[in-house]
Each structure stands twice: as C-alpha cells, then as structure tokens.
PDB file of N, CA and C in Angstrom:
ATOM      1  N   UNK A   1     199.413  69.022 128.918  1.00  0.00           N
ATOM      2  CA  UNK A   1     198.084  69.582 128.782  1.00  0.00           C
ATOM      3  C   UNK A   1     197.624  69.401 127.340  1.00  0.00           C
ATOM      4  N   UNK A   2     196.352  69.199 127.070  1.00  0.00           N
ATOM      5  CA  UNK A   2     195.669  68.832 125.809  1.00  0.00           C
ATOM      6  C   UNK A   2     195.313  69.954 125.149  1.00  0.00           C
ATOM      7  N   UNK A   3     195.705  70.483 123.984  1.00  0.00           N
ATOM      8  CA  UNK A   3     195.590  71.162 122.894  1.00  0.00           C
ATOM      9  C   UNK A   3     194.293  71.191 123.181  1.00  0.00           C
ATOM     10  N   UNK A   4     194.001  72.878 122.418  1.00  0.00           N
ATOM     11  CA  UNK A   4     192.503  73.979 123.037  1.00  0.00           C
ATOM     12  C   UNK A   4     191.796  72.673 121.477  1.00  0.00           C
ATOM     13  N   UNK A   5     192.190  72.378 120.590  1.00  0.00           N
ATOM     14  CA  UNK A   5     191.608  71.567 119.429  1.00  0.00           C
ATOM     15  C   UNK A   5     190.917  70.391 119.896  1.00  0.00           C
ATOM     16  N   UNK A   6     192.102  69.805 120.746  1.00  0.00           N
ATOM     17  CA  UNK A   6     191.702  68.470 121.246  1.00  0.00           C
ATOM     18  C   UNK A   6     190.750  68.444 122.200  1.00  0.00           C
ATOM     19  N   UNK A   7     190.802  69.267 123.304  1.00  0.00           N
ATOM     20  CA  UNK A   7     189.554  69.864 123.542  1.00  0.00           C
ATOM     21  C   UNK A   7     188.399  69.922 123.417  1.00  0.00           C
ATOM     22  N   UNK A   8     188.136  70.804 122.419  1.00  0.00           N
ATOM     23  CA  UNK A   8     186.966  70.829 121.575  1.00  0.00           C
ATOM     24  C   UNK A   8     186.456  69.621 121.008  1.00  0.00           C
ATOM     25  N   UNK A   9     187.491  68.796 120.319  1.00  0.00           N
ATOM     26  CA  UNK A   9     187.177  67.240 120.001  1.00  0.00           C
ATOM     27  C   UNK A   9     186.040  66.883 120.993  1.00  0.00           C
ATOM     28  N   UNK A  10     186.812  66.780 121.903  1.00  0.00           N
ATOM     29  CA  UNK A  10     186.470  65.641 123.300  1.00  0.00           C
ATOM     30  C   UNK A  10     184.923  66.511 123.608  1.00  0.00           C
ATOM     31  N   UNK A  11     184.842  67.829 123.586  1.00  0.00           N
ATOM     32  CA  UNK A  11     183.629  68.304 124.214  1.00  0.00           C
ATOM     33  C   UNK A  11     182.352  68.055 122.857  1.00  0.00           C
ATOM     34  N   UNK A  12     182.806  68.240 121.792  1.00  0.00           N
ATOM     35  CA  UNK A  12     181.734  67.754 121.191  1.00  0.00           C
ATOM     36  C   UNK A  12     181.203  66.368 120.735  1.00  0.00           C
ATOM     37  N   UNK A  13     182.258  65.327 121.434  1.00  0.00           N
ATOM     38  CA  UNK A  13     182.014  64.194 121.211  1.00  0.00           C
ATOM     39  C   UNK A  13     181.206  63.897 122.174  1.00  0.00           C
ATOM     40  N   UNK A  14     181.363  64.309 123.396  1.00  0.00           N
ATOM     41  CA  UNK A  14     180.789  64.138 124.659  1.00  0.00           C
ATOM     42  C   UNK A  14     179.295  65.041 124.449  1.00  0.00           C
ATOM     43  N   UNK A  15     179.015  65.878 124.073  1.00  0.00           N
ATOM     44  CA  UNK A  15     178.027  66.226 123.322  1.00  0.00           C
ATOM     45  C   UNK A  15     176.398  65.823 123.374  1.00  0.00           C
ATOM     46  N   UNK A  16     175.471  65.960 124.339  1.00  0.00           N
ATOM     47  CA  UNK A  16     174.371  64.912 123.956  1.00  0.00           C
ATOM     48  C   UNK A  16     173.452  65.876 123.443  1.00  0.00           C
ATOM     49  N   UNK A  17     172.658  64.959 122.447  1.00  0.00           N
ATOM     50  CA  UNK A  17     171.539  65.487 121.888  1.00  0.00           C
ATOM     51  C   UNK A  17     170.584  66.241 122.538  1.00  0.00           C
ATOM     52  N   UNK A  18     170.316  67.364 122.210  1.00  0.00           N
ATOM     53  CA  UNK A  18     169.516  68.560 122.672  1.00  0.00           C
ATOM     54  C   UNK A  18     167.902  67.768 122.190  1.00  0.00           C
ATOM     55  N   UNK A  19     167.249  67.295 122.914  1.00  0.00           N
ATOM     56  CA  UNK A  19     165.557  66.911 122.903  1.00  0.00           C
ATOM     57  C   UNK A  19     164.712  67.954 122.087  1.00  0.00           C
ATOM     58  N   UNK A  20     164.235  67.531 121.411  1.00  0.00           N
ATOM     59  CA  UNK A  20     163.415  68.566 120.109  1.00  0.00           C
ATOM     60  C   UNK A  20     162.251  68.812 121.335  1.00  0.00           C
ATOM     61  N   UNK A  21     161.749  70.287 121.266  1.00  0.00           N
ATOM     62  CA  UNK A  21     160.591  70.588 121.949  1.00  0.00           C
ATOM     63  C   UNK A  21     159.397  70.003 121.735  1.00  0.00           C
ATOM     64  N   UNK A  22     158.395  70.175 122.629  1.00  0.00           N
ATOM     65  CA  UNK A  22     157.047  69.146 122.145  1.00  0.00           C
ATOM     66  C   UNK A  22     156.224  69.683 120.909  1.00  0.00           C
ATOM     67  N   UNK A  23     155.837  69.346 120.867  1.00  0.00           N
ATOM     68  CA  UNK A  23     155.392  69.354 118.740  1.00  0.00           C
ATOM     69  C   UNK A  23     153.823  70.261 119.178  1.00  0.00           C
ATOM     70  N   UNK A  24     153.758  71.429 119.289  1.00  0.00           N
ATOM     71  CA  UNK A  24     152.976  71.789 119.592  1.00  0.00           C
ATOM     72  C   UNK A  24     152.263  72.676 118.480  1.00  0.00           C
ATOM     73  N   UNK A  25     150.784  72.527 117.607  1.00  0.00           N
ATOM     74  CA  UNK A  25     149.781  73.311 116.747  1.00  0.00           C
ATOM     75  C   UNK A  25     150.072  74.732 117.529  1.00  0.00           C
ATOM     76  N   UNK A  26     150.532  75.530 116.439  1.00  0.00           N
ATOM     77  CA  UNK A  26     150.266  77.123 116.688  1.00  0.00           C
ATOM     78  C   UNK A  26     148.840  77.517 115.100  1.00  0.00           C
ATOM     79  N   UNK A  27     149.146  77.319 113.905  1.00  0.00           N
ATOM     80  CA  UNK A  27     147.811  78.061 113.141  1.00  0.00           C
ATOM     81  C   UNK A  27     148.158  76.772 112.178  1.00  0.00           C
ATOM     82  N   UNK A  28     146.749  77.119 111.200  1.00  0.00           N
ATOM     83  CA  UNK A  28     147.143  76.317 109.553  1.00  0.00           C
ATOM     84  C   UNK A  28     146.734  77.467 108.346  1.00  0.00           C
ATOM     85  N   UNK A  29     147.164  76.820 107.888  1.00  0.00           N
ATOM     86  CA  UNK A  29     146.950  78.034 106.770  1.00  0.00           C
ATOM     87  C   UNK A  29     146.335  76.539 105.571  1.00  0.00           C
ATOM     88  N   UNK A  30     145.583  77.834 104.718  1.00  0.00           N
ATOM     89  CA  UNK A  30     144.928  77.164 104.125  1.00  0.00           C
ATOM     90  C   UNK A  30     144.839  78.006 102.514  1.00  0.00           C
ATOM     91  N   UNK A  31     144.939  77.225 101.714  1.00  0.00           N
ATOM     92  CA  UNK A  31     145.293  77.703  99.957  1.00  0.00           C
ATOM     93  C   UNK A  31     144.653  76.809  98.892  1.00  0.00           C
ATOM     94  N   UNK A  32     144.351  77.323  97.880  1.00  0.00           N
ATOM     95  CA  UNK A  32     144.133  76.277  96.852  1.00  0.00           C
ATOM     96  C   UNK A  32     144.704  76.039  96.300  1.00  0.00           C
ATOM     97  N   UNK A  33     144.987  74.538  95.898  1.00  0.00           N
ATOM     98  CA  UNK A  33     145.647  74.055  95.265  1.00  0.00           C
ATOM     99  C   UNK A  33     145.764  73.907  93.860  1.00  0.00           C
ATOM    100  N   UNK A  34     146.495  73.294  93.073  1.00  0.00           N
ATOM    101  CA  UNK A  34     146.634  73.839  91.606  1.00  0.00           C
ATOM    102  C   UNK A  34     145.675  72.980  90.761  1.00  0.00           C
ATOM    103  N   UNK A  35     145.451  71.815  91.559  1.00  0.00           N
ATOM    104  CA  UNK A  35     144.215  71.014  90.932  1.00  0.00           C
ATOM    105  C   UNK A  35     142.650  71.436  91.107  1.00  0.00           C
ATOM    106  N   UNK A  36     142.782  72.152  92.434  1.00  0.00           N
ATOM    107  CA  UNK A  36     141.441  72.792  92.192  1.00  0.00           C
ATOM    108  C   UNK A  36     141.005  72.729  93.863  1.00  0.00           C
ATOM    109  N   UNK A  37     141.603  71.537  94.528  1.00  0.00           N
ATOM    110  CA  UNK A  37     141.749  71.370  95.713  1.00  0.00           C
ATOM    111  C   UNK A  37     141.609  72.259  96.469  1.00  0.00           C
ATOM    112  N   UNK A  38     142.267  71.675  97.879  1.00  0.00           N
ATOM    113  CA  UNK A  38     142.856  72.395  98.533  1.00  0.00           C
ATOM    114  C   UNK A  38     144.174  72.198  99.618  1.00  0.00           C
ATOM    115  N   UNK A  39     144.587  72.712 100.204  1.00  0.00           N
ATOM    116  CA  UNK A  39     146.079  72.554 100.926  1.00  0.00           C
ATOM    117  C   UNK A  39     146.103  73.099 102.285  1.00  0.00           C
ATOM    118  N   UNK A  40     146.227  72.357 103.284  1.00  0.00           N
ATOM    119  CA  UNK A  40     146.142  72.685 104.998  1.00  0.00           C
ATOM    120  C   UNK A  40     147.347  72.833 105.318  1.00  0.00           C
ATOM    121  N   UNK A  41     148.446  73.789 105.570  1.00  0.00           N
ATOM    122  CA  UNK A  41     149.523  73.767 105.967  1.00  0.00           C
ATOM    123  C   UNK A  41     149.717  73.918 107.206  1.00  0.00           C
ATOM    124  N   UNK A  42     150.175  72.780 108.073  1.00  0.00           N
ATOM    125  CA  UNK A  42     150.076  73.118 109.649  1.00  0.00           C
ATOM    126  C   UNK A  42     151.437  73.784 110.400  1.00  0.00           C
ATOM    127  N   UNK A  43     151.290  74.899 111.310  1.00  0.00           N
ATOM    128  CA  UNK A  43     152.478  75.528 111.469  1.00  0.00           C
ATOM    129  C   UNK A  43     152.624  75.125 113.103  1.00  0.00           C
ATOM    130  N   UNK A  44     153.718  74.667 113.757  1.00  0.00           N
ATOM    131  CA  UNK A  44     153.841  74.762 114.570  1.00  0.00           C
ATOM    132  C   UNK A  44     154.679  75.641 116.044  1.00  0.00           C
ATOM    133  N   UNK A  45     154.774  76.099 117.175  1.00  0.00           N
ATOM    134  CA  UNK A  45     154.923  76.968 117.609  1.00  0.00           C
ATOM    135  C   UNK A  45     156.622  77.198 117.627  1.00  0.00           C
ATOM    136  N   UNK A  46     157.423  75.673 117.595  1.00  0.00           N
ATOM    137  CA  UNK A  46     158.623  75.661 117.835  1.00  0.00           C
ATOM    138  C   UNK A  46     159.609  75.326 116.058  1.00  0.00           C
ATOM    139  N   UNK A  47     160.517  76.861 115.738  1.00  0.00           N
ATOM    140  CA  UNK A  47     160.869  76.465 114.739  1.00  0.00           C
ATOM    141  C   UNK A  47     161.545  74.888 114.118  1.00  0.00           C
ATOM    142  N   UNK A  48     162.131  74.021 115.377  1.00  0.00           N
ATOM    143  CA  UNK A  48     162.553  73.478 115.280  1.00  0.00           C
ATOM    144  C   UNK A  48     161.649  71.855 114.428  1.00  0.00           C
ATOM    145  N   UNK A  49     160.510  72.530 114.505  1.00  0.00           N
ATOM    146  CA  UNK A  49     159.259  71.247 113.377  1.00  0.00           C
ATOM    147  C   UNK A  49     158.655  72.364 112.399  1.00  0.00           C
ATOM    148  N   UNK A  50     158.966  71.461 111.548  1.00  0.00           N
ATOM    149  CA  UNK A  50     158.817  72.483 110.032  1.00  0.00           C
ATOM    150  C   UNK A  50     157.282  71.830 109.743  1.00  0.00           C
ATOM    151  N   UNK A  51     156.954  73.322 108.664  1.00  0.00           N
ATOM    152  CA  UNK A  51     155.485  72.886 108.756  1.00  0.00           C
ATOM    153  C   UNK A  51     154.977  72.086 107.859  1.00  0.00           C
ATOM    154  N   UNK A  52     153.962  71.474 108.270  1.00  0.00           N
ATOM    155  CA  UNK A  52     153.757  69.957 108.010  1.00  0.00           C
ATOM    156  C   UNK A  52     152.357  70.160 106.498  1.00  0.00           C
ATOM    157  N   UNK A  53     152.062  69.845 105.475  1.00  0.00           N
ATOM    158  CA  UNK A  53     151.098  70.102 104.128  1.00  0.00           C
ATOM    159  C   UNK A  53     150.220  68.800 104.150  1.00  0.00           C
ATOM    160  N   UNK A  54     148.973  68.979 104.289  1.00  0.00           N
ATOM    161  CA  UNK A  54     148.179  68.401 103.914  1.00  0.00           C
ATOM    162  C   UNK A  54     146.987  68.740 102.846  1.00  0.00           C
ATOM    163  N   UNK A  55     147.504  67.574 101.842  1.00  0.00           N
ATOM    164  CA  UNK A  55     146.359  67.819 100.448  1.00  0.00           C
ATOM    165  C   UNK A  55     144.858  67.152 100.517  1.00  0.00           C
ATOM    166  N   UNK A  56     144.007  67.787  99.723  1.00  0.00           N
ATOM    167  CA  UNK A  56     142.547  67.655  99.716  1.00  0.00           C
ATOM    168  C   UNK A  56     142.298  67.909  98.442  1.00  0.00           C
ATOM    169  N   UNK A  57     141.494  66.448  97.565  1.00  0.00           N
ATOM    170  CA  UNK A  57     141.176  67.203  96.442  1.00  0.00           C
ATOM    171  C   UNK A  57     139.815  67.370  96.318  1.00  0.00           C
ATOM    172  N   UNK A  58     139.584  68.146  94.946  1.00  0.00           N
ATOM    173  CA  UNK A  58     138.318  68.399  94.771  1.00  0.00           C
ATOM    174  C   UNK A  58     136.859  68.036  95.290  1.00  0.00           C
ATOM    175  N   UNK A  59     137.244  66.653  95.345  1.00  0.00           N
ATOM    176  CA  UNK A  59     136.135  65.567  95.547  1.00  0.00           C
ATOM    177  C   UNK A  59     136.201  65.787  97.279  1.00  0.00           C
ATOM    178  N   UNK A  60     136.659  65.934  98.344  1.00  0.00           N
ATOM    179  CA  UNK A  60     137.216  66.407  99.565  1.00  0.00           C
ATOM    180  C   UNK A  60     136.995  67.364 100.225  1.00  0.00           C
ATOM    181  N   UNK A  61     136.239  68.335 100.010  1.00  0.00           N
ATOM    182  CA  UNK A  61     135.263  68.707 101.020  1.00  0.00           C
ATOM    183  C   UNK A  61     135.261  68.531 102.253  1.00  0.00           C
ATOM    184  N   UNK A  62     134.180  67.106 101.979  1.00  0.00           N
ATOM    185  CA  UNK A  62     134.105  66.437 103.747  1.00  0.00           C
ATOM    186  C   UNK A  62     135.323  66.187 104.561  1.00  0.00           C
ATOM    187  N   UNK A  63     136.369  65.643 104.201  1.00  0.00           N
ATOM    188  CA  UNK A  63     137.467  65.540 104.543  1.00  0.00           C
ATOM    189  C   UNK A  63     138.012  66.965 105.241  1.00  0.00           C
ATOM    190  N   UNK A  64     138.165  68.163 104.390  1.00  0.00           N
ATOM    191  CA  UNK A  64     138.886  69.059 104.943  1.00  0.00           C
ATOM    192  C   UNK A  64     137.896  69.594 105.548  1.00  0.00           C
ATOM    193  N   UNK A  65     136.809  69.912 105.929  1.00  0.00           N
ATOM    194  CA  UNK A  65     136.188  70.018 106.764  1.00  0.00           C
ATOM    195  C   UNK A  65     136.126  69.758 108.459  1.00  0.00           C
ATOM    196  N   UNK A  66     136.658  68.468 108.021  1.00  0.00           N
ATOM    197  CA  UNK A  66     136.658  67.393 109.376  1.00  0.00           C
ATOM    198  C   UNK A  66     137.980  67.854 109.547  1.00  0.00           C
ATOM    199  N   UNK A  67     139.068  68.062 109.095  1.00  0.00           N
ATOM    200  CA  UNK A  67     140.225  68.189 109.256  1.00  0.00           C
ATOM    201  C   UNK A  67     140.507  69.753 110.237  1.00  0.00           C
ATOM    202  N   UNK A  68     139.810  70.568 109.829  1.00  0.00           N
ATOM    203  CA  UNK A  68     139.713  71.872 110.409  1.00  0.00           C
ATOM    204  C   UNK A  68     138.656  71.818 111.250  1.00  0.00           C
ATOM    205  N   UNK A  69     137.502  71.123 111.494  1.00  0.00           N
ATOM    206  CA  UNK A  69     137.138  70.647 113.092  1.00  0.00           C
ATOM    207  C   UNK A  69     137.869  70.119 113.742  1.00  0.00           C
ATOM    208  N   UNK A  70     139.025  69.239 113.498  1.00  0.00           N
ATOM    209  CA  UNK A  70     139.615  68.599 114.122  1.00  0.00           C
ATOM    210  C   UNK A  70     140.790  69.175 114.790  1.00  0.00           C
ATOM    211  N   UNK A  71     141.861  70.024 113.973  1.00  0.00           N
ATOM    212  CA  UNK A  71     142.603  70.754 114.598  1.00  0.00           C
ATOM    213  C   UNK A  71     142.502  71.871 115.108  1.00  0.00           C
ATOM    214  N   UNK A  72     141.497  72.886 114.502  1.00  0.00           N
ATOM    215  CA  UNK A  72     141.137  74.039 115.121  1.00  0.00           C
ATOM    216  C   UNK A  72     139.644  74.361 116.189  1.00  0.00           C
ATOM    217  N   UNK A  73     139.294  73.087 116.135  1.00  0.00           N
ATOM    218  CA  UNK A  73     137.839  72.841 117.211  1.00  0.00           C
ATOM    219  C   UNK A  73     136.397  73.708 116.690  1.00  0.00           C
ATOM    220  N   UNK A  74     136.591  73.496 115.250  1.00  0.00           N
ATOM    221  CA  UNK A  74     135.838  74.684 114.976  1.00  0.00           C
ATOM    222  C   UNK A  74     134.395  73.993 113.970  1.00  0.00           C
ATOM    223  N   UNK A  75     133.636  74.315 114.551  1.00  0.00           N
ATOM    224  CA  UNK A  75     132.425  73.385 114.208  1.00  0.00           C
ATOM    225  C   UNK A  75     131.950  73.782 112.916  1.00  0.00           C
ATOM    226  N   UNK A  76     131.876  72.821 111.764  1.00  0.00           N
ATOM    227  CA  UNK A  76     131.173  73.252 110.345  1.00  0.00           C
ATOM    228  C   UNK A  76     129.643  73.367 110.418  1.00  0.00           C
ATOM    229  N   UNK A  77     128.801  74.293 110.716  1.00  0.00           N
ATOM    230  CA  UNK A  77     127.482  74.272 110.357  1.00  0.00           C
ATOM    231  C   UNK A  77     127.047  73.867 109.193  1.00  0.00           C
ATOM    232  N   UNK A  78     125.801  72.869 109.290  1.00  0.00           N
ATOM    233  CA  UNK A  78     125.484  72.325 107.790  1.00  0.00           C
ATOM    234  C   UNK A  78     125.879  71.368 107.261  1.00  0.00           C
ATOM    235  N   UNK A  79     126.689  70.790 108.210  1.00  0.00           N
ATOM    236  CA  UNK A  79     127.722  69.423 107.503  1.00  0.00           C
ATOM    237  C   UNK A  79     127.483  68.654 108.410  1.00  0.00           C
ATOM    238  N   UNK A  80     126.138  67.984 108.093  1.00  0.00           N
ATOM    239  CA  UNK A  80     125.900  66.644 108.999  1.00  0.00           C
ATOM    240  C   UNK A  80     126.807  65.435 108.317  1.00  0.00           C
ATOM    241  N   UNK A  81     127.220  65.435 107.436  1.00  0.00           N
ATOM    242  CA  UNK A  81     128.375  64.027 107.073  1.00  0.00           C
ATOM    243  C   UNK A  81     130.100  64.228 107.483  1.00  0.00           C
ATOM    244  N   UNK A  82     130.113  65.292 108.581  1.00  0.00           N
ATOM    245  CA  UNK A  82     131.517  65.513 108.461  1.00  0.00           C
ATOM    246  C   UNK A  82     131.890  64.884 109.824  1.00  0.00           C
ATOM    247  N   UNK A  83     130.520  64.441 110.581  1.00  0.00           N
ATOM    248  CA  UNK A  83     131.159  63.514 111.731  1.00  0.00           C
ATOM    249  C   UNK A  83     131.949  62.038 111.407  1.00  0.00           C
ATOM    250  N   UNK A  84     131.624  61.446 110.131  1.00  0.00           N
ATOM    251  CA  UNK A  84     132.012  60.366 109.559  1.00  0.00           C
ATOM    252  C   UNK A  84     133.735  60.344 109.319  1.00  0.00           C
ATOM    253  N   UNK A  85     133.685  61.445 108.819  1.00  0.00           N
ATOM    254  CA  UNK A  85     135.018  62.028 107.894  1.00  0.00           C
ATOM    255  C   UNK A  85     136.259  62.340 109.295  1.00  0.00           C
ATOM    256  N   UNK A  86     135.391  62.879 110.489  1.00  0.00           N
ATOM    257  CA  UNK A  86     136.303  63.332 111.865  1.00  0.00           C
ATOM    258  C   UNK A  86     136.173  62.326 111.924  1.00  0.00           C
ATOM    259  N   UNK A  87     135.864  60.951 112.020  1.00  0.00           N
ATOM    260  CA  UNK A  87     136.216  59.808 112.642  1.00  0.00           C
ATOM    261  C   UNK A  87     137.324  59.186 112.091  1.00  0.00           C
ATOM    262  N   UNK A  88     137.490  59.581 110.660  1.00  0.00           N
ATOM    263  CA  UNK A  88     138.767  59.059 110.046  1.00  0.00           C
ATOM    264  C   UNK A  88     139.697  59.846 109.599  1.00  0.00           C
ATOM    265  N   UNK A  89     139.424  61.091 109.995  1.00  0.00           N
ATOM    266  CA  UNK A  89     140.475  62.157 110.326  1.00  0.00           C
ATOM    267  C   UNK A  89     141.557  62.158 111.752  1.00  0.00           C
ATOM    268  N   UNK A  90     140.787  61.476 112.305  1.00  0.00           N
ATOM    269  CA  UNK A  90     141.172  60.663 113.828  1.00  0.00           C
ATOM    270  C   UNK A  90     141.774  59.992 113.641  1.00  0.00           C
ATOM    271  N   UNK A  91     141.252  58.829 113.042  1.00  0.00           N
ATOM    272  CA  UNK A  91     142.029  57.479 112.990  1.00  0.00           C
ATOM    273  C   UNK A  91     143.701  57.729 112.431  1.00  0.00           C
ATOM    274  N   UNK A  92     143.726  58.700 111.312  1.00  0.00           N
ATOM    275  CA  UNK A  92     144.517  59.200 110.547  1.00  0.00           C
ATOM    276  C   UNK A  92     145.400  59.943 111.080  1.00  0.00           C
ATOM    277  N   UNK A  93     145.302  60.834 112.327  1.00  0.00           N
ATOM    278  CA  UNK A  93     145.834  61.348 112.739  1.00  0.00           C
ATOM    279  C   UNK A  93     146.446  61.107 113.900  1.00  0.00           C
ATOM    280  N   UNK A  94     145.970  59.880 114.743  1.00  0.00           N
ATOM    281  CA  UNK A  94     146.602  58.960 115.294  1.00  0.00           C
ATOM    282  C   UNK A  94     148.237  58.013 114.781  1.00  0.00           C
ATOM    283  N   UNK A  95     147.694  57.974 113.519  1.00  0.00           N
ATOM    284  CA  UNK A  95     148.974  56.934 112.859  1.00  0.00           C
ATOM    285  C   UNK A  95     150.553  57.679 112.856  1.00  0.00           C
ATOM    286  N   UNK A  96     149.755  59.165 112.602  1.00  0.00           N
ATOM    287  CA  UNK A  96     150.771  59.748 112.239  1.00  0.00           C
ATOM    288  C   UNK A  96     151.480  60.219 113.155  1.00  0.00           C
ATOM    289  N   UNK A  97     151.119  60.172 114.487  1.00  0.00           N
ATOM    290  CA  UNK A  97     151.973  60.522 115.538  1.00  0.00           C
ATOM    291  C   UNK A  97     152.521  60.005 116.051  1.00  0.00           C
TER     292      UNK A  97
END
C-alpha cells in the first residue's frame, strides 16, 4: 500500500485547474489623482480578479466621462462630445478583453 505522502503526491498532481469565475463589473470607484487627474478603479464581484485602475489626465474629461457611460450606463448631460470618446472607449475596451 502507498504511503498517506505518496498519496497526496499523486492527488495533487492529478489535480486540475479550478476555472476562474466569469469576470463580472460589481462598482468603480473613482479618486483624484496626484497629477490632478483622475483614477477609475474597477471592482469586480469575484475576489478571485483583482481590481483593475484606470488613469485619466487632466486634459481627459471627455474620456472619463465616456468611460463611466460606458461601464455604469449612466448618461453625462451636457456632453455632446462624449459620444466620440464612447466610441473609443469601446474600441479600447474591446482589446482588452
């Protein structure tokens, strides 16, 4: 009979990878940054995906704008140039997945 060690060997070799849960948006948080910016930190629901920082600087506005229409569905009043910016907040956010 095979040693309780050897055992264990064999069962964790045999072992298969546990599938990371689906990558699912729970909130973002949002801060300024030290340049003057700002910082989108995206949190997701399963600890197992750590949360993900996206920078915006000064000049960026439109950008984070579009960025928080984009993940939180939340419409900027007043910002007729931020449909431009969601189009390449899109594009952008495509690559990355």
């Amino acid at each position: 009979m095979a040693s309780h060690g050897a055992m264990k060997e064999q069962a964790v070799a045999e072992r298969r990878p546990v599938p990371l849960p689906k990558k699912e948006f729970s909130h973002m948080e949002l801060r300024e940054a030290e340049n003057g910016g700002a910082i989108a930190t995206h949190h997701f629901t399963a600890y197992e995906h750590k949360p993900e920082m996206h920078a915006f600087g000064t000049d960026e506005g439109h950008k984070l704008a579009a960025h928080i229409e984009h993940h939180l569905g939340i419409s900027m009043p007043g910002k007729s140039h931020t449909d431009k910016a969601a189009s390449k907040e899109q594009e952008a956010s495509e690559h990355e997945e």
